[in-house]
C-alpha atoms as a PDB file:
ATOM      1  CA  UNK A   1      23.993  -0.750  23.042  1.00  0.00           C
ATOM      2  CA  UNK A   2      22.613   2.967  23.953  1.00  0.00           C
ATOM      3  CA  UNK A   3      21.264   3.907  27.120  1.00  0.00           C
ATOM      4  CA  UNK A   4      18.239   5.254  26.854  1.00  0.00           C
ATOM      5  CA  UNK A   5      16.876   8.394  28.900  1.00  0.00           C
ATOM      6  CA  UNK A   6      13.695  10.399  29.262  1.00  0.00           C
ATOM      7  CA  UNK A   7      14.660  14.228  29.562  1.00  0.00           C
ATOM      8  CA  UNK A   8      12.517  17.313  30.287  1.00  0.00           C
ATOM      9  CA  UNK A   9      12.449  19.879  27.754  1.00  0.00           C
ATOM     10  CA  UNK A  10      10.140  22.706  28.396  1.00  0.00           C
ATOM     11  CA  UNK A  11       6.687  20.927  28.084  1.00  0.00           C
ATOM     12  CA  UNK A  12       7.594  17.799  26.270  1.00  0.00           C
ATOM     13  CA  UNK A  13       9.832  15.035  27.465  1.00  0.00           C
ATOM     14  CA  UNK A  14      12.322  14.010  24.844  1.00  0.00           C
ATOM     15  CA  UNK A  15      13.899  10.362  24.536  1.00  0.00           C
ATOM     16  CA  UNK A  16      17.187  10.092  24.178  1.00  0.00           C
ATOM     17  CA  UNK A  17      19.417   6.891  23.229  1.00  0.00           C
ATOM     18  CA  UNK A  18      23.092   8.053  24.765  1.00  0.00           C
ATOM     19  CA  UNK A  19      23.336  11.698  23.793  1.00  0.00           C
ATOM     20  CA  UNK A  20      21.418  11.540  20.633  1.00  0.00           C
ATOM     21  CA  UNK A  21      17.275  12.770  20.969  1.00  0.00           C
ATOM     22  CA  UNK A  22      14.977  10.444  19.697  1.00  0.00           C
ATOM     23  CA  UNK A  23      11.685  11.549  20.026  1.00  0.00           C
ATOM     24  CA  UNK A  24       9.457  14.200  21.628  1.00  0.00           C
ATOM     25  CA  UNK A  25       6.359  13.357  23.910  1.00  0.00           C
ATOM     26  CA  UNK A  26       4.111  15.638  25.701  1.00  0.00           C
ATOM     27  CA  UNK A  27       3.247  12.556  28.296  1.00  0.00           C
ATOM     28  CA  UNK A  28       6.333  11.600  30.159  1.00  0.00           C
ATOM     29  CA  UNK A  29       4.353   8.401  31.102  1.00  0.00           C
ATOM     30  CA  UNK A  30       4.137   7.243  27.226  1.00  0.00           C
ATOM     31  CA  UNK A  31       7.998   7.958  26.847  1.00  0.00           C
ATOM     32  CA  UNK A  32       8.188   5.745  29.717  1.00  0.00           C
ATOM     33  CA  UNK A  33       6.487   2.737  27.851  1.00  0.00           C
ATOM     34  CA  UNK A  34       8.169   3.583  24.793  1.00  0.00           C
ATOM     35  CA  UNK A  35      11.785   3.040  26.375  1.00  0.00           C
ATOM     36  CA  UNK A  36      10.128   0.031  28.102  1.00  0.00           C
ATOM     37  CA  UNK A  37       9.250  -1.233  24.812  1.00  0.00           C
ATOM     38  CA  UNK A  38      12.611  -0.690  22.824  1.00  0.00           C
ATOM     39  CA  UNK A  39      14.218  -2.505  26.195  1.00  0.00           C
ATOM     40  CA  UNK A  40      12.257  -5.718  25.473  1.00  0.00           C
ATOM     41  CA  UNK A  41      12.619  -5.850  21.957  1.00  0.00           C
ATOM     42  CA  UNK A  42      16.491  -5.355  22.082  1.00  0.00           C
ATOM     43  CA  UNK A  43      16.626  -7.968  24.866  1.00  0.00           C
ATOM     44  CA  UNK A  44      14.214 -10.086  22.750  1.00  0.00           C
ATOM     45  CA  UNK A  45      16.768  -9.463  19.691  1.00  0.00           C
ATOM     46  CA  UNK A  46      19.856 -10.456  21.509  1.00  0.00           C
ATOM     47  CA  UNK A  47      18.600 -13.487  22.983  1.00  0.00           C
ATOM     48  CA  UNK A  48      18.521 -14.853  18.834  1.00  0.00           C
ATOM     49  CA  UNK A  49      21.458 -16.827  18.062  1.00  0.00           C
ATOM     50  CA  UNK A  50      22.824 -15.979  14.957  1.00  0.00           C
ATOM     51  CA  UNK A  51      22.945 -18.806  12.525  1.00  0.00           C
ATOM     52  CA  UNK A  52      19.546 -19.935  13.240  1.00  0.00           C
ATOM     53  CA  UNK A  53      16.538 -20.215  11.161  1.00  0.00           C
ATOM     54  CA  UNK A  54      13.859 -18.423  11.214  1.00  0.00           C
ATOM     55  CA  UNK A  55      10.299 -19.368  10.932  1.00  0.00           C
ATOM     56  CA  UNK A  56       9.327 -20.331   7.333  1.00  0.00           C
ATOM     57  CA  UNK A  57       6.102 -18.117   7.428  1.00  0.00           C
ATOM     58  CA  UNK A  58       8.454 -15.191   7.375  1.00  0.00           C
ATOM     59  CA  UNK A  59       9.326 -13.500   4.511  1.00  0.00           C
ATOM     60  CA  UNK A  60      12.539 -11.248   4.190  1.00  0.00           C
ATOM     61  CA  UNK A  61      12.575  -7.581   5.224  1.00  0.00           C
ATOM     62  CA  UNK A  62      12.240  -5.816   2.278  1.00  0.00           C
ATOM     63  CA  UNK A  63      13.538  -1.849   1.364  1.00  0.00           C
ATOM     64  CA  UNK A  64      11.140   0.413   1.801  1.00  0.00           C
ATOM     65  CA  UNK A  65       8.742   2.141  -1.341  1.00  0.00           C
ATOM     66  CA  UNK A  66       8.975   5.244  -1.785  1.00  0.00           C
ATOM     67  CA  UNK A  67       5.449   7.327  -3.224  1.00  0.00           C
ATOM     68  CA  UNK A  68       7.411   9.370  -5.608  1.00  0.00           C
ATOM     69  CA  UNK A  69      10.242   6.947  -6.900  1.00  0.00           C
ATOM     70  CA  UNK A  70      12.961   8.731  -6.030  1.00  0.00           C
ATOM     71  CA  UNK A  71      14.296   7.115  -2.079  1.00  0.00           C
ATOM     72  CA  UNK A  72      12.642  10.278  -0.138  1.00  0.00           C
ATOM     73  CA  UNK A  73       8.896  10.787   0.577  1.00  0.00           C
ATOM     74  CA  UNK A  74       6.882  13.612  -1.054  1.00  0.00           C
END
């Protein structure tokens, strides 16, 4: 799993997951919650046991549409 860190780049604060950036925020404060967030979720993800069922009101992840056909946006 990546460790995530909030860096200071001239006026934005970039998110990084090990050495790779992420994304760009101007409020350190919201890439604060957004680490937060992906924390949870991967904690949430890993407590899953694999082999078990998931709810039948969920439908499988599907791949994504693209507008113009061709696997890239326009």
């Amino acid at each position: 799993m990546a460790r995530y860190s909030i860096r200071k780049l001239g006026c934005e604060y970039v998110v990084l997951a090990g050495d790779q950036s992420i994304l760009r925020f101007t409020s350190r404060r919201k890439a604060a919650k957004l680490v937060a967030d992906v924390a949870e979720l991967l904690s949430v993800q890993s407590a899953l046991q694999p082999g078990r069922e998931l709810d039948p009101d969920q439908s499988d992840v599907k791949d994504a549409k693209f507008l113009d056909g061709e696997g890239r946006f326009p």
